[in-house]
C-alpha atoms as a PDB file:
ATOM      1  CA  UNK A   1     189.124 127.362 134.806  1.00  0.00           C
ATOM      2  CA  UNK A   2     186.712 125.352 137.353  1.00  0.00           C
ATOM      3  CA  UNK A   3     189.504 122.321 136.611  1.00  0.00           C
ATOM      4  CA  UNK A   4     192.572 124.984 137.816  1.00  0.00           C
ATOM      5  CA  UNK A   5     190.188 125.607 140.540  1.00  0.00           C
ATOM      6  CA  UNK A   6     189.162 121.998 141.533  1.00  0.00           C
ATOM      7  CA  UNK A   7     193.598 121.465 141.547  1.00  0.00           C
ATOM      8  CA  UNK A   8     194.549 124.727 143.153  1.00  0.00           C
ATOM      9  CA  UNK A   9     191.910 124.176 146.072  1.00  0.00           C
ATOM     10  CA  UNK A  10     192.737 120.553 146.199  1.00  0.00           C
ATOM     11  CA  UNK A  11     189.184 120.079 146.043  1.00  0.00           C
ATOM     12  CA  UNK A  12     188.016 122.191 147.929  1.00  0.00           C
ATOM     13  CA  UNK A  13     186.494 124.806 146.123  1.00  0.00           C
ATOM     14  CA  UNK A  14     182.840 125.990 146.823  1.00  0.00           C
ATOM     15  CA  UNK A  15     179.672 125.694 144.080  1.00  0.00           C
ATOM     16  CA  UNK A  16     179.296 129.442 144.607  1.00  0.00           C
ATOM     17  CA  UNK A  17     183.111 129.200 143.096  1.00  0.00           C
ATOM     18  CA  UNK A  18     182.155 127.330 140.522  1.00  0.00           C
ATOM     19  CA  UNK A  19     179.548 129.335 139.796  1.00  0.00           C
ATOM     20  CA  UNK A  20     181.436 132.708 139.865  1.00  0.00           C
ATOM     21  CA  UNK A  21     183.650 130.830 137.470  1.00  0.00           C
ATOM     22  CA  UNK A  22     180.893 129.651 134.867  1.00  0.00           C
ATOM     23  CA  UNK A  23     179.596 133.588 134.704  1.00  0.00           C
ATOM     24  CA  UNK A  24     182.605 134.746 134.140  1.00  0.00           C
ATOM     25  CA  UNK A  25     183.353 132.456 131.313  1.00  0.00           C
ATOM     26  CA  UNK A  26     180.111 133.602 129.992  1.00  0.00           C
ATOM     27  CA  UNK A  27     181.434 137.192 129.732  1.00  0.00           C
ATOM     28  CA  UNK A  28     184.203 136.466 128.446  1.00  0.00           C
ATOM     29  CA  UNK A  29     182.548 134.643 125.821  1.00  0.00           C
ATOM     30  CA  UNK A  30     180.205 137.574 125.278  1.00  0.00           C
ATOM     31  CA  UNK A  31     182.890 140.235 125.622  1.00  0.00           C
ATOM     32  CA  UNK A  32     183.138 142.370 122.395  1.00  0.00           C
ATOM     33  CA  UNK A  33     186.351 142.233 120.263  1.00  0.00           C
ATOM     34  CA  UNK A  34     188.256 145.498 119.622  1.00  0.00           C
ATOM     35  CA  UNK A  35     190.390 145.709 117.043  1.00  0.00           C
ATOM     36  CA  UNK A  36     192.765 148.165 116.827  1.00  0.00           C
ATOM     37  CA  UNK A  37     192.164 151.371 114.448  1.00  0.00           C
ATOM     38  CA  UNK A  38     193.607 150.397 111.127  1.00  0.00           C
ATOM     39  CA  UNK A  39     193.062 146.373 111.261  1.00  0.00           C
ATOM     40  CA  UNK A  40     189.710 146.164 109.389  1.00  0.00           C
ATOM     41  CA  UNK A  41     191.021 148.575 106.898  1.00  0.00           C
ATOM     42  CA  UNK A  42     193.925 147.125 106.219  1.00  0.00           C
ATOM     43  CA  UNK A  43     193.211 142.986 106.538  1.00  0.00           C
ATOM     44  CA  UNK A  44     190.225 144.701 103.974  1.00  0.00           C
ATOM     45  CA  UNK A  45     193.276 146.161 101.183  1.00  0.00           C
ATOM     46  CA  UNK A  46     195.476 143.122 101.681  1.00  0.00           C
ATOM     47  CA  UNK A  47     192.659 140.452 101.330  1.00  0.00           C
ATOM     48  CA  UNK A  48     191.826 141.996  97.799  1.00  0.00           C
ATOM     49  CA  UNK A  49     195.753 140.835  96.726  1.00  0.00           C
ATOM     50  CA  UNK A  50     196.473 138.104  99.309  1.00  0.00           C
ATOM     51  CA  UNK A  51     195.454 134.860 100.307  1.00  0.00           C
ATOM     52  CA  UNK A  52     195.312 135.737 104.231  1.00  0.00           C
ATOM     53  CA  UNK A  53     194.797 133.024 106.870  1.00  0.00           C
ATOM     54  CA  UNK A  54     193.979 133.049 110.340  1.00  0.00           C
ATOM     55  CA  UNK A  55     195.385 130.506 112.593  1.00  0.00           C
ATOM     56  CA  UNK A  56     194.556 130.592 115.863  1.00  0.00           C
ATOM     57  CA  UNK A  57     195.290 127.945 119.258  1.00  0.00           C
ATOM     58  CA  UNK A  58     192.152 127.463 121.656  1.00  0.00           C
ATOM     59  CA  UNK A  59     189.038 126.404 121.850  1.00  0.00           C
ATOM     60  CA  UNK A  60     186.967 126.042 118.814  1.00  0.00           C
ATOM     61  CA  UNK A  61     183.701 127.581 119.796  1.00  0.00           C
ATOM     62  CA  UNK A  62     185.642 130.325 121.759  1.00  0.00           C
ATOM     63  CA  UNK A  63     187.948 130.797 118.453  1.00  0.00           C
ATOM     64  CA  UNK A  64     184.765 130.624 115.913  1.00  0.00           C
ATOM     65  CA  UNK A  65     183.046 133.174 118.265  1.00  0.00           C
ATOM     66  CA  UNK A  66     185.504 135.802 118.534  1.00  0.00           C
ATOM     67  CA  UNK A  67     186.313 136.003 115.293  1.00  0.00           C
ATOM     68  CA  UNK A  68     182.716 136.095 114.466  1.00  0.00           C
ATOM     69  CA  UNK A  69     182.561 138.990 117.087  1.00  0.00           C
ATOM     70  CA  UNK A  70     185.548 140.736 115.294  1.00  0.00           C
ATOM     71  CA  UNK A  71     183.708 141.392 112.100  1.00  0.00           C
ATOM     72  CA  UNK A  72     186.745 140.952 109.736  1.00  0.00           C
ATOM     73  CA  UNK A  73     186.197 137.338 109.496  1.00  0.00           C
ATOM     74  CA  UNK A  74     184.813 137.270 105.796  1.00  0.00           C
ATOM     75  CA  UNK A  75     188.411 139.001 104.794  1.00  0.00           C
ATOM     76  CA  UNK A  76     190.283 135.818 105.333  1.00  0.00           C
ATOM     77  CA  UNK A  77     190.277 133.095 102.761  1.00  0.00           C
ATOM     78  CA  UNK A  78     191.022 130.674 105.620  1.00  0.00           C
ATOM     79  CA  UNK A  79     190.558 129.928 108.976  1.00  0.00           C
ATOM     80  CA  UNK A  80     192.783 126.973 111.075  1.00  0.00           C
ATOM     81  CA  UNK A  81     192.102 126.897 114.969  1.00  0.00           C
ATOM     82  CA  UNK A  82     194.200 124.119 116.373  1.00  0.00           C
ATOM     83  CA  UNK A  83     194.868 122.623 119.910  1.00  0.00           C
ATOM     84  CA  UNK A  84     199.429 122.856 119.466  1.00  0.00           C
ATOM     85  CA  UNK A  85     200.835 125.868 117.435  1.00  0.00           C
ATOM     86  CA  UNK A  86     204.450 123.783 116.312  1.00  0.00           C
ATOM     87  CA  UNK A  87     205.868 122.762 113.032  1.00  0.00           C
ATOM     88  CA  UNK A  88     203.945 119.832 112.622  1.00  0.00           C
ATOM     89  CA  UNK A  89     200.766 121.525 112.399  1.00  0.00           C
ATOM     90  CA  UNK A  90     201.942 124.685 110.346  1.00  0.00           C
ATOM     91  CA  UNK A  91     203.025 121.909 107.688  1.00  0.00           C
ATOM     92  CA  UNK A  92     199.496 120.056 108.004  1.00  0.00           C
ATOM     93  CA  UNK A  93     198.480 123.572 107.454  1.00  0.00           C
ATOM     94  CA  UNK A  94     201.204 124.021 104.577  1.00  0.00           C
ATOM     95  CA  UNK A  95     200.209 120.960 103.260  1.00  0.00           C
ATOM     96  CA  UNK A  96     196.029 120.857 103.310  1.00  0.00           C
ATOM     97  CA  UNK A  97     196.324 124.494 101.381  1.00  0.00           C
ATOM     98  CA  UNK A  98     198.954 123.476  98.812  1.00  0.00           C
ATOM     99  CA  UNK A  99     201.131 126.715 100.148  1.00  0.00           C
ATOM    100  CA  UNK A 100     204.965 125.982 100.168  1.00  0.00           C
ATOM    101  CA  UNK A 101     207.300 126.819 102.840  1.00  0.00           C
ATOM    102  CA  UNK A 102     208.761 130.364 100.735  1.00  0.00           C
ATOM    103  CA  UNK A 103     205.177 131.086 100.028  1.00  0.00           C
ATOM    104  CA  UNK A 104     204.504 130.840 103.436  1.00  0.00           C
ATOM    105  CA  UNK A 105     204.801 134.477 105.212  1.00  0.00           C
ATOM    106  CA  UNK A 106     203.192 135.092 108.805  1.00  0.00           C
ATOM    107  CA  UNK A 107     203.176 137.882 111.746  1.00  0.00           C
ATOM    108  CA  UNK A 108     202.421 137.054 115.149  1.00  0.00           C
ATOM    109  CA  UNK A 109     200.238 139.552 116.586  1.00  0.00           C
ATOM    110  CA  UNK A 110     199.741 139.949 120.360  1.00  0.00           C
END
């Protein structure tokens, strides 16, 4: 964010800015995770016949720390956070776990 900053302001913007900026990455990095009603319940029955993965783009702390936060992160038998979400990496992914491409079944939740 303070880099967006730096480029939108051509430079220009203030250390109070950058300040503002640093707490408010701070709450968002303290922000508590809501899931929706039925997730923990149901991430809970399908972990008990499923081998369920998480993979997730960003930052690594950020990523380790929400799902931390989340308190369903012991329900997944893996967890992959990675800089590029594109085919390369799902079959790094594929590959590392020994899952084949029709074993390979995924949702993309918003």
């Amino acid at each position: 964010m303070i880099e967006t900053a730096i480029e939108i302001s051509n430079g220009q913007v203030t250390g109070h800015d950058i300040q503002r900026i640093i707490d408010l990455g701070k709450d968002m990095l303290n922000h508590p995770v809501h899931l929706l009603e039925t997730v923990e319940e149901t991430v809970s029955v399908l972990s008990n016949h499923y081998f369920l993965m998480v993979i997730t783009k960003g930052d690594l702390f950020d990523q380790e720390n929400k799902l931390a936060r989340s308190g369903i992160a012991d329900l997944f038998h893996a967890v992959e956070i990675v800089s590029e979400k594109n085919e390369q990496t799902y079959r790094q992914i594929m590959d590392r776990h020994q899952i084949t491409p029709t074993d390979f079944s995924w949702w993309v939740i918003a």
